[in-house]
PDB file of N, CA and C in Angstrom:
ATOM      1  N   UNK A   1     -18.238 -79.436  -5.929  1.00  0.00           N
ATOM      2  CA  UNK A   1     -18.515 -79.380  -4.502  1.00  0.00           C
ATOM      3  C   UNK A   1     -17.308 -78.735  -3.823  1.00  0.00           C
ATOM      4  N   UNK A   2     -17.411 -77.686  -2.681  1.00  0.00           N
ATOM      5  CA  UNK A   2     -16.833 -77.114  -2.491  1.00  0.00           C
ATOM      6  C   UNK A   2     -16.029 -78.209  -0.560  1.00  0.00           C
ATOM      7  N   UNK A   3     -14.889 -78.874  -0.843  1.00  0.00           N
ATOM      8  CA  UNK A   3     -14.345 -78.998  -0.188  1.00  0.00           C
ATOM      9  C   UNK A   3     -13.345 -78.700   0.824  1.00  0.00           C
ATOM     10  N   UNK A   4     -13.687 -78.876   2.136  1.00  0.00           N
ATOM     11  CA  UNK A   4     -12.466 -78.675   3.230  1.00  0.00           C
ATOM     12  C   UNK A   4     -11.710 -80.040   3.594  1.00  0.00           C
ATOM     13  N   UNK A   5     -10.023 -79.377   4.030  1.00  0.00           N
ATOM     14  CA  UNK A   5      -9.693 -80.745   4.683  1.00  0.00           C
ATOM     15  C   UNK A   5      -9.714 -80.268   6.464  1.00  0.00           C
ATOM     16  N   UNK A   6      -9.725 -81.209   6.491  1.00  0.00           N
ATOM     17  CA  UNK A   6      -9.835 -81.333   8.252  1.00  0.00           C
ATOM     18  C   UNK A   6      -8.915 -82.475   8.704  1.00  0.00           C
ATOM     19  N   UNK A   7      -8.501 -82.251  10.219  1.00  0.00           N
ATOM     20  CA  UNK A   7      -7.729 -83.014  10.635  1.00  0.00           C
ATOM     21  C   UNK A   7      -8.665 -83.281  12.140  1.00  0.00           C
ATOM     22  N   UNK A   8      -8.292 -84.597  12.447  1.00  0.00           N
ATOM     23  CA  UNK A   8      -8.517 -85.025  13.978  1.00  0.00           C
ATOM     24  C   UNK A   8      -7.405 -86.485  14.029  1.00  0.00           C
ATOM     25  N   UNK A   9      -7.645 -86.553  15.487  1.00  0.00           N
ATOM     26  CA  UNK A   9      -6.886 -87.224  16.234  1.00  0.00           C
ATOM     27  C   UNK A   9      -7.515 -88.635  16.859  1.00  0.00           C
ATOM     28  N   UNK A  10      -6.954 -89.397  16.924  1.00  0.00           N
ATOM     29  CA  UNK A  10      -7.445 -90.976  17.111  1.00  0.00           C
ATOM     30  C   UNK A  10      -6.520 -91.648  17.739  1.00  0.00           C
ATOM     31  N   UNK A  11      -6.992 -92.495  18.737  1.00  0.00           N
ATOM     32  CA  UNK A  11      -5.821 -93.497  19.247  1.00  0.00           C
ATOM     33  C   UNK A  11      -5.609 -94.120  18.556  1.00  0.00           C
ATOM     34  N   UNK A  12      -4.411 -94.942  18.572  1.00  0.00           N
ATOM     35  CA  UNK A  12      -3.841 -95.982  17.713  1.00  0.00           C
ATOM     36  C   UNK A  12      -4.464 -97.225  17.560  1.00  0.00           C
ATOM     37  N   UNK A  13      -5.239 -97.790  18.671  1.00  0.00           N
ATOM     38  CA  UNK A  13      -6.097 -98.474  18.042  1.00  0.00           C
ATOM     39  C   UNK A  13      -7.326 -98.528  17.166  1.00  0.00           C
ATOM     40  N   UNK A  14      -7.999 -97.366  17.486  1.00  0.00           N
ATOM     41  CA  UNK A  14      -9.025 -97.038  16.733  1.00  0.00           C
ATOM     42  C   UNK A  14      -8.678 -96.964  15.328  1.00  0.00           C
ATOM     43  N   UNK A  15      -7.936 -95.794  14.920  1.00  0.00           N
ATOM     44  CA  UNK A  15      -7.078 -96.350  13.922  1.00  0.00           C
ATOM     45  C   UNK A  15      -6.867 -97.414  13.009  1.00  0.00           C
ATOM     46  N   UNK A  16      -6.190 -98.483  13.904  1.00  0.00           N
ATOM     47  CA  UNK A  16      -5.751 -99.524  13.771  1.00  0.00           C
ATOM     48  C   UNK A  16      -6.913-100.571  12.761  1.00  0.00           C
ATOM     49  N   UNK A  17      -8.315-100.307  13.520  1.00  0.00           N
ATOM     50  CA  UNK A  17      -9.532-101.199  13.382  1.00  0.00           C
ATOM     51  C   UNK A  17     -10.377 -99.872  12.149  1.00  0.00           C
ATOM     52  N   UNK A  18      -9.727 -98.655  12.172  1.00  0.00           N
ATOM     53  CA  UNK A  18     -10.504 -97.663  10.873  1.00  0.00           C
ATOM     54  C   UNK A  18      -9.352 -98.649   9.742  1.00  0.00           C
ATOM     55  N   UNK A  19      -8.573 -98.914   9.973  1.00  0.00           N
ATOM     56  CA  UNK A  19      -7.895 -99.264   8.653  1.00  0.00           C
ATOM     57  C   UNK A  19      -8.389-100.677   8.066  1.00  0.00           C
ATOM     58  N   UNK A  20      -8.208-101.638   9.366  1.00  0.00           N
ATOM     59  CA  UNK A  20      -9.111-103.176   8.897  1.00  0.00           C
ATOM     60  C   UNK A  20     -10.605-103.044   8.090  1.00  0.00           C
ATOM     61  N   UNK A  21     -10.882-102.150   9.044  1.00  0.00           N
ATOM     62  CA  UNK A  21     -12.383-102.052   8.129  1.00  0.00           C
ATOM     63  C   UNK A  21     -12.348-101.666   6.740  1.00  0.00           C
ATOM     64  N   UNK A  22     -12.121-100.423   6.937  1.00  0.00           N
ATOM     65  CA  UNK A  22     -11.327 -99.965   5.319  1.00  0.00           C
ATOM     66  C   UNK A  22     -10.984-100.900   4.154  1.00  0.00           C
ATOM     67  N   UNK A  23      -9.647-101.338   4.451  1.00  0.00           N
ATOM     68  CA  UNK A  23      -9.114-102.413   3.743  1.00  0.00           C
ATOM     69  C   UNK A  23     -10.283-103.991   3.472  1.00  0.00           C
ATOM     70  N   UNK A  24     -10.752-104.042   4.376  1.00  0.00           N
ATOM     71  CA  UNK A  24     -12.152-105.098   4.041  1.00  0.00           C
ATOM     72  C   UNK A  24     -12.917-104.517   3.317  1.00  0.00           C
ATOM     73  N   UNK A  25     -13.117-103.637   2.853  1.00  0.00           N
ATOM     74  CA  UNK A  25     -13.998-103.308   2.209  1.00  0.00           C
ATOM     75  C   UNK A  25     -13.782-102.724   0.772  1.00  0.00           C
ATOM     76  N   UNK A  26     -12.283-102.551   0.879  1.00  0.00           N
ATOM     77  CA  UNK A  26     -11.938-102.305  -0.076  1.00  0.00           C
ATOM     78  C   UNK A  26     -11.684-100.793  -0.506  1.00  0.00           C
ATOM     79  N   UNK A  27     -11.676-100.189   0.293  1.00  0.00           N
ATOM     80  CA  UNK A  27     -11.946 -98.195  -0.078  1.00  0.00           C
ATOM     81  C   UNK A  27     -10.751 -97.941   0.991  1.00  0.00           C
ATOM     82  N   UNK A  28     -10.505 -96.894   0.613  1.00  0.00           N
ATOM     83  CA  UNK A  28      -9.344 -95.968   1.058  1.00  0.00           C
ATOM     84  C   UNK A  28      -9.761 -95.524   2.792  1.00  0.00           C
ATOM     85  N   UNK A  29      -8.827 -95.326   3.362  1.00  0.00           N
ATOM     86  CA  UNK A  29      -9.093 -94.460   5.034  1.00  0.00           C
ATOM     87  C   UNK A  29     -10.123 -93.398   5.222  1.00  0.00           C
ATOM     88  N   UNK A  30      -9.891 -92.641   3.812  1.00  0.00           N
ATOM     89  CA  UNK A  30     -11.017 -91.317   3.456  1.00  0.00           C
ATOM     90  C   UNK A  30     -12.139 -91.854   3.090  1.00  0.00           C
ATOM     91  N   UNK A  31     -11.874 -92.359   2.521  1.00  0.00           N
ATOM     92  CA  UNK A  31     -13.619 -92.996   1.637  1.00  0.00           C
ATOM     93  C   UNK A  31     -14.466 -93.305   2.715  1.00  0.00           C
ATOM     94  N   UNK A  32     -13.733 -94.428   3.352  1.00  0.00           N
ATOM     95  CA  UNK A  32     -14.556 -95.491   4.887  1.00  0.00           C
ATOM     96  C   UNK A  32     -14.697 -94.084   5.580  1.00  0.00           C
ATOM     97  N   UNK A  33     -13.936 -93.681   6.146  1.00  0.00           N
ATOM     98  CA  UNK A  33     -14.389 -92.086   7.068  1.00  0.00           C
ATOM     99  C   UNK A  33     -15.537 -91.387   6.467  1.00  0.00           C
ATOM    100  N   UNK A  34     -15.727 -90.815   4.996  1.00  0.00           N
ATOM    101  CA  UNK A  34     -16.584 -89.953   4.364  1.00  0.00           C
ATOM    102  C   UNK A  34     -17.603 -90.394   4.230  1.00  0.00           C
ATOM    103  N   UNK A  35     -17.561 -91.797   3.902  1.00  0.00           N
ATOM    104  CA  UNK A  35     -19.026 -92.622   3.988  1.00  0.00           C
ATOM    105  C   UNK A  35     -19.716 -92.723   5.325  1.00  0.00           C
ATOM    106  N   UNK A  36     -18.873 -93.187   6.419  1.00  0.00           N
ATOM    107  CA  UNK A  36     -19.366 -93.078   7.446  1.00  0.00           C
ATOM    108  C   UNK A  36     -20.366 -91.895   8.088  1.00  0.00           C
ATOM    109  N   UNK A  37     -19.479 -91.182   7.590  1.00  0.00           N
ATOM    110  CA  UNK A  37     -19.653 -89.315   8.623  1.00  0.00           C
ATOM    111  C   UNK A  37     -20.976 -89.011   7.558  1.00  0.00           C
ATOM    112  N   UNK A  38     -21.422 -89.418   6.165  1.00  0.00           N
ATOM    113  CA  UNK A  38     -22.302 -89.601   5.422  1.00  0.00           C
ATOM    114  C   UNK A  38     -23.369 -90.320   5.650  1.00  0.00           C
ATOM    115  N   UNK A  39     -23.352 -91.262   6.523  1.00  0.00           N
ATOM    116  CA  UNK A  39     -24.671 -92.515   6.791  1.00  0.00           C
ATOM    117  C   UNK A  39     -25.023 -91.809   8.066  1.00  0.00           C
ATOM    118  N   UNK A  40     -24.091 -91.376   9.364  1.00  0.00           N
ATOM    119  CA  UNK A  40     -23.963 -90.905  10.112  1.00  0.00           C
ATOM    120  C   UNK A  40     -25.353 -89.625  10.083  1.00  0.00           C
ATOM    121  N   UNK A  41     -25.105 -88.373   9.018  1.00  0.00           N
ATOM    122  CA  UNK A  41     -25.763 -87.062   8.939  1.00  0.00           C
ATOM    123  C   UNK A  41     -26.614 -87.975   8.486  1.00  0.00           C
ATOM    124  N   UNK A  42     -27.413 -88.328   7.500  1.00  0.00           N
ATOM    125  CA  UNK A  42     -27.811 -89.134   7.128  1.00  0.00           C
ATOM    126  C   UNK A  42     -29.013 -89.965   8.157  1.00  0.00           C
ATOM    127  N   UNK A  43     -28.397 -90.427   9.139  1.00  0.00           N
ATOM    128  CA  UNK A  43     -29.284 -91.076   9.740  1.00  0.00           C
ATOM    129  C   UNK A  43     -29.780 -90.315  11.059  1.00  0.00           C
ATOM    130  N   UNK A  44     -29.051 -88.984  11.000  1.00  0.00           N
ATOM    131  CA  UNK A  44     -29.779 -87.943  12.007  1.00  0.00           C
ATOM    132  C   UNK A  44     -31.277 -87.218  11.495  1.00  0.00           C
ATOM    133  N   UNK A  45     -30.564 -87.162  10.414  1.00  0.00           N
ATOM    134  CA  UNK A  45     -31.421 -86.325   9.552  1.00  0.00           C
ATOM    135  C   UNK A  45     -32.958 -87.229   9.181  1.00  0.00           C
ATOM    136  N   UNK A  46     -32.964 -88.476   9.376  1.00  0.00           N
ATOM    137  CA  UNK A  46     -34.059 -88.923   8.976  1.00  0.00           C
ATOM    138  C   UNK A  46     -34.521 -89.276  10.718  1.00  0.00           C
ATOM    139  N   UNK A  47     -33.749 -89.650  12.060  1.00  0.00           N
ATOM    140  CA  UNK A  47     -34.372 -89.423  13.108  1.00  0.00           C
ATOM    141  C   UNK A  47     -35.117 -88.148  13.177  1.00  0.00           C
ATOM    142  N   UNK A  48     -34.389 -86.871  12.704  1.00  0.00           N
ATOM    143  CA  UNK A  48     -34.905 -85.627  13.198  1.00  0.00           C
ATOM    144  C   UNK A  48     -36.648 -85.859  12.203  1.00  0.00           C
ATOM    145  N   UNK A  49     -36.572 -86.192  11.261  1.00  0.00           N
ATOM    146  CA  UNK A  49     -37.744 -86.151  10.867  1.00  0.00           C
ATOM    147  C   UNK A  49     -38.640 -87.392  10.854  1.00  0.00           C
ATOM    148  N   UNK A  50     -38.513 -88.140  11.383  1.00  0.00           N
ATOM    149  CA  UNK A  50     -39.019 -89.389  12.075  1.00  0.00           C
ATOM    150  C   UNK A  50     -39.794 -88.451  13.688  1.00  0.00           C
ATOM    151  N   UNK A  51     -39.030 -87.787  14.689  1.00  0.00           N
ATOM    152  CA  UNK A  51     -39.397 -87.072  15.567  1.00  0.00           C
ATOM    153  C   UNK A  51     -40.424 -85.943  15.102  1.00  0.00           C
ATOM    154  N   UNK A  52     -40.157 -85.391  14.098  1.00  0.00           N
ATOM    155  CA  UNK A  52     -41.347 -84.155  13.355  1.00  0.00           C
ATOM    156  C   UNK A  52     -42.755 -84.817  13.135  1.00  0.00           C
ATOM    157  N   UNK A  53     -42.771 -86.528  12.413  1.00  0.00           N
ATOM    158  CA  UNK A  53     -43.492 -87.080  12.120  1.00  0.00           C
ATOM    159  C   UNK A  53     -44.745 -87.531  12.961  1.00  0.00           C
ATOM    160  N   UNK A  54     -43.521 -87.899  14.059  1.00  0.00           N
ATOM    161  CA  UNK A  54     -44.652 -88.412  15.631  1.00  0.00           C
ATOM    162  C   UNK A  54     -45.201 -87.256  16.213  1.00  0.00           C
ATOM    163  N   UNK A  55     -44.426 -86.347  16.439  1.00  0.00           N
ATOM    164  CA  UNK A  55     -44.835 -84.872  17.108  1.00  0.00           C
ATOM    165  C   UNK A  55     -46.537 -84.803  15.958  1.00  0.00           C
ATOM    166  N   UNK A  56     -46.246 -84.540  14.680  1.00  0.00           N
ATOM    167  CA  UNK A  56     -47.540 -84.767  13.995  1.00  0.00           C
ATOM    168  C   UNK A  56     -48.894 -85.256  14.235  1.00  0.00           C
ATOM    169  N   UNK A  57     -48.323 -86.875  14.582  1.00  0.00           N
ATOM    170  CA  UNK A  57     -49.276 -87.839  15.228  1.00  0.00           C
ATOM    171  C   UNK A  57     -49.964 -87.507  16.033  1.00  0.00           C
ATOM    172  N   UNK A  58     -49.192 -87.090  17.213  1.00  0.00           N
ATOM    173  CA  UNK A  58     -49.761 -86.635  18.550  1.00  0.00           C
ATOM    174  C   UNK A  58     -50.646 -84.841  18.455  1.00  0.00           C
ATOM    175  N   UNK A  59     -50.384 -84.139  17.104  1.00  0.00           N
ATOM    176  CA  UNK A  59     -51.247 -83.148  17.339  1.00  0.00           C
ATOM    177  C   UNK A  59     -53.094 -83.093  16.798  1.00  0.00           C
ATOM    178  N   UNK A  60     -53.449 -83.144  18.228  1.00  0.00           N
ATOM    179  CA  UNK A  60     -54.579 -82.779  17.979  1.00  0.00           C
ATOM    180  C   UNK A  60     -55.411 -82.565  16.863  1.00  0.00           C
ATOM    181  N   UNK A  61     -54.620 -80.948  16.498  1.00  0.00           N
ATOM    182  CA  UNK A  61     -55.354 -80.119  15.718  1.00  0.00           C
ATOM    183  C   UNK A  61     -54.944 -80.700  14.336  1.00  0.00           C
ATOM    184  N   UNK A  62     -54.033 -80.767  13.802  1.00  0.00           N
ATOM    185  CA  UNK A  62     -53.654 -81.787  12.479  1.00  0.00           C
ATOM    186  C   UNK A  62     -54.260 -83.103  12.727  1.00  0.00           C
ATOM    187  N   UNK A  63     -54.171 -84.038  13.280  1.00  0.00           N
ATOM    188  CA  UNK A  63     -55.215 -85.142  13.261  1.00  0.00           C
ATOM    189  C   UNK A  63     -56.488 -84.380  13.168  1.00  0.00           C
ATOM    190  N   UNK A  64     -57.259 -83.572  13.504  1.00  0.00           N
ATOM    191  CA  UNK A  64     -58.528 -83.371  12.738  1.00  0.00           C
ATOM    192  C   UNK A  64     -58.684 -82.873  11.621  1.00  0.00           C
ATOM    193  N   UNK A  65     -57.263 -82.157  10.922  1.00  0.00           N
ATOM    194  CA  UNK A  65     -57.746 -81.678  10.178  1.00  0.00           C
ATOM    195  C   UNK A  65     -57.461 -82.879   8.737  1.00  0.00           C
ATOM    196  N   UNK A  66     -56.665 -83.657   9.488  1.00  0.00           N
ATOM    197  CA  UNK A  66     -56.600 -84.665   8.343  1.00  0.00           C
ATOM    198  C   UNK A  66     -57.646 -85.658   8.001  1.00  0.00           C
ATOM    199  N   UNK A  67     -58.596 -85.986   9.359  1.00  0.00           N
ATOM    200  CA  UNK A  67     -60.358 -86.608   9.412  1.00  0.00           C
ATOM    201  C   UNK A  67     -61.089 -85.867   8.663  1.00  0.00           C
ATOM    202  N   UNK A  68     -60.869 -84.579   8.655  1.00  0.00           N
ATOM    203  CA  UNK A  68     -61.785 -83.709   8.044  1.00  0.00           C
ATOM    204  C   UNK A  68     -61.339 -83.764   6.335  1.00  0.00           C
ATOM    205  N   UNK A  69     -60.390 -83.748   6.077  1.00  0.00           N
ATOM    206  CA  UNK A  69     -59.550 -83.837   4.580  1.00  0.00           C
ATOM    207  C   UNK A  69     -60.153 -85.159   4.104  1.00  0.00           C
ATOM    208  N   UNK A  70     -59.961 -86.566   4.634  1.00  0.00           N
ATOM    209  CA  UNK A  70     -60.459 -87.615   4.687  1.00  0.00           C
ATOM    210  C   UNK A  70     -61.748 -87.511   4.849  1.00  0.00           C
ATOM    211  N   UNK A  71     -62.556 -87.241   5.560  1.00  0.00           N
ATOM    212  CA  UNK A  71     -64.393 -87.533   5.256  1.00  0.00           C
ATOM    213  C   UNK A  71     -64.626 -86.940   3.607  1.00  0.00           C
ATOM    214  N   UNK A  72     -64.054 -85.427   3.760  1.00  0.00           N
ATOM    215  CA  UNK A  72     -64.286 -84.846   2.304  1.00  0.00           C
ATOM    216  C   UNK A  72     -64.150 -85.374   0.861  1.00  0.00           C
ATOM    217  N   UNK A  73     -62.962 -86.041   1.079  1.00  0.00           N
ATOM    218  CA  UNK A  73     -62.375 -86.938  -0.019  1.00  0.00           C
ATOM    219  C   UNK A  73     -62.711 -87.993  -0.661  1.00  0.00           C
ATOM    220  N   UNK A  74     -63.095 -88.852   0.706  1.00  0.00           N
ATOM    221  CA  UNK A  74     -63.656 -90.182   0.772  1.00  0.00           C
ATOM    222  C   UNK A  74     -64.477 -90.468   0.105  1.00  0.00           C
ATOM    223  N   UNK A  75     -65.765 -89.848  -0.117  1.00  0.00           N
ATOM    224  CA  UNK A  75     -67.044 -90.090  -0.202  1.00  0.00           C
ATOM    225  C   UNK A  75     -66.716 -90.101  -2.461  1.00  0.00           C
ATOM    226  N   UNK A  76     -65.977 -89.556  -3.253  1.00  0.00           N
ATOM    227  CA  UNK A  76     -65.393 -88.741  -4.362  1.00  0.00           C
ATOM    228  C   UNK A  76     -64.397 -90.135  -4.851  1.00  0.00           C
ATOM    229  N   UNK A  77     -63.527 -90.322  -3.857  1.00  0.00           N
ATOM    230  CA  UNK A  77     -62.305 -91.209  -4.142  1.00  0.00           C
ATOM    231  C   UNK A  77     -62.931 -92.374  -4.085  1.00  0.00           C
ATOM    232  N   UNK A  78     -64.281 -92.959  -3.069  1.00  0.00           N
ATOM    233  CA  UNK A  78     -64.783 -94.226  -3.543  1.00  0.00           C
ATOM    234  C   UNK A  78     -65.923 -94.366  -5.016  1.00  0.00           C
ATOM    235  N   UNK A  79     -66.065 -93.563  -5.552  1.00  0.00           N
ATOM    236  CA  UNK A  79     -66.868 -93.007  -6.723  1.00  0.00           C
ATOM    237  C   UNK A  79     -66.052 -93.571  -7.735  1.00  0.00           C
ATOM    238  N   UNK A  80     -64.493 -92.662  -7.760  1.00  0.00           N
ATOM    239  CA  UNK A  80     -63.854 -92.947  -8.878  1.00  0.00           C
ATOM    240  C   UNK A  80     -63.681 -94.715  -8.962  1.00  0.00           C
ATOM    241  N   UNK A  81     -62.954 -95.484  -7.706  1.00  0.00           N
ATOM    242  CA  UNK A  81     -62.628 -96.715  -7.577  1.00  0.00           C
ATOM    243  C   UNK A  81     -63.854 -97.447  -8.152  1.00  0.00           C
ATOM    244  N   UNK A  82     -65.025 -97.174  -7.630  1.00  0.00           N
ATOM    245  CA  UNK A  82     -66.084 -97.996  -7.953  1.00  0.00           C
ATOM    246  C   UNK A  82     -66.505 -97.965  -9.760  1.00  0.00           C
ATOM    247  N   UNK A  83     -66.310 -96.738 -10.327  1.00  0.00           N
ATOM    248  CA  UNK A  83     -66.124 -96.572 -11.731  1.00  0.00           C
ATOM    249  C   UNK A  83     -64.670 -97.199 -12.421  1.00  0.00           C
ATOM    250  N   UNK A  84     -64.099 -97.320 -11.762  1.00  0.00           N
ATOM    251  CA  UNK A  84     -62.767 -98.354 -12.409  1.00  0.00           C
ATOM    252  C   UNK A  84     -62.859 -99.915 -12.262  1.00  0.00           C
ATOM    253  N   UNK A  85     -63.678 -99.921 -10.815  1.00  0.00           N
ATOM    254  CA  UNK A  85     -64.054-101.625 -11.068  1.00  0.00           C
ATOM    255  C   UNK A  85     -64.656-102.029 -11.953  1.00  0.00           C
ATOM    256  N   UNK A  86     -66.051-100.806 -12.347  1.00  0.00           N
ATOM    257  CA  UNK A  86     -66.869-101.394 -13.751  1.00  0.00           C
ATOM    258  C   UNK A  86     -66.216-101.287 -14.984  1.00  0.00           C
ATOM    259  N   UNK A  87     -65.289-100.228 -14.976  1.00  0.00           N
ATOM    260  CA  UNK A  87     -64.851-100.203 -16.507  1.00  0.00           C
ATOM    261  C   UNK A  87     -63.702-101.190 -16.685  1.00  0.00           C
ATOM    262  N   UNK A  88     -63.490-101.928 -15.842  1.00  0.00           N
ATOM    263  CA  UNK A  88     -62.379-102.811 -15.744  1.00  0.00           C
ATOM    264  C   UNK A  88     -62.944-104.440 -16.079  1.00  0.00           C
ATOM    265  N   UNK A  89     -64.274-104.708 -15.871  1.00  0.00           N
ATOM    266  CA  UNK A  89     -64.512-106.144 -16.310  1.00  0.00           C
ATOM    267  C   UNK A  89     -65.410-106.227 -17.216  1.00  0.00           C
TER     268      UNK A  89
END
């Protein structure tokens, strides 16, 4: 993996409470930072597609076409189930 270092700036308390945490947990200043800035992208990245998901919901034209996928299916997929209940007892 192709790494950069980077620098930023923090008050001294913040700091202060990045290191407690750290040290509670047992991992280095970097680690607690990298993990963070990791859960962080991480948990954008699954809002952003949590937002794609609903936008989905709300379209129209994909909700029909997924009723329409579903009627087609349906009628095929309860066929097979109903042939697995019999071959099953």
């Amino acid at each position: 993996m192709d790494r950069k270092r980077i620098t930023f700036d923090l008050d001294a308390t913040l700091l202060a409470k990045l290191d407690d945490s750290a040290r509670q947990q047992r991992v280095s200043r970097n680690r607690f930072i990298l993990d963070s800035v990791v859960r962080a992208v991480q948990d954008e990245e699954r809002r952003r597609i949590d937002c794609e998901f609903a936008a989905m919901a709300e379209d129209a034209e994909y909700c029909s076409g997924l009723l329409s996928i579903d009627r087609e299916l349906n009628a095929e997929s309860q066929l097979s189930w109903d042939q697995i209940d019999r071959d099953g007892r």
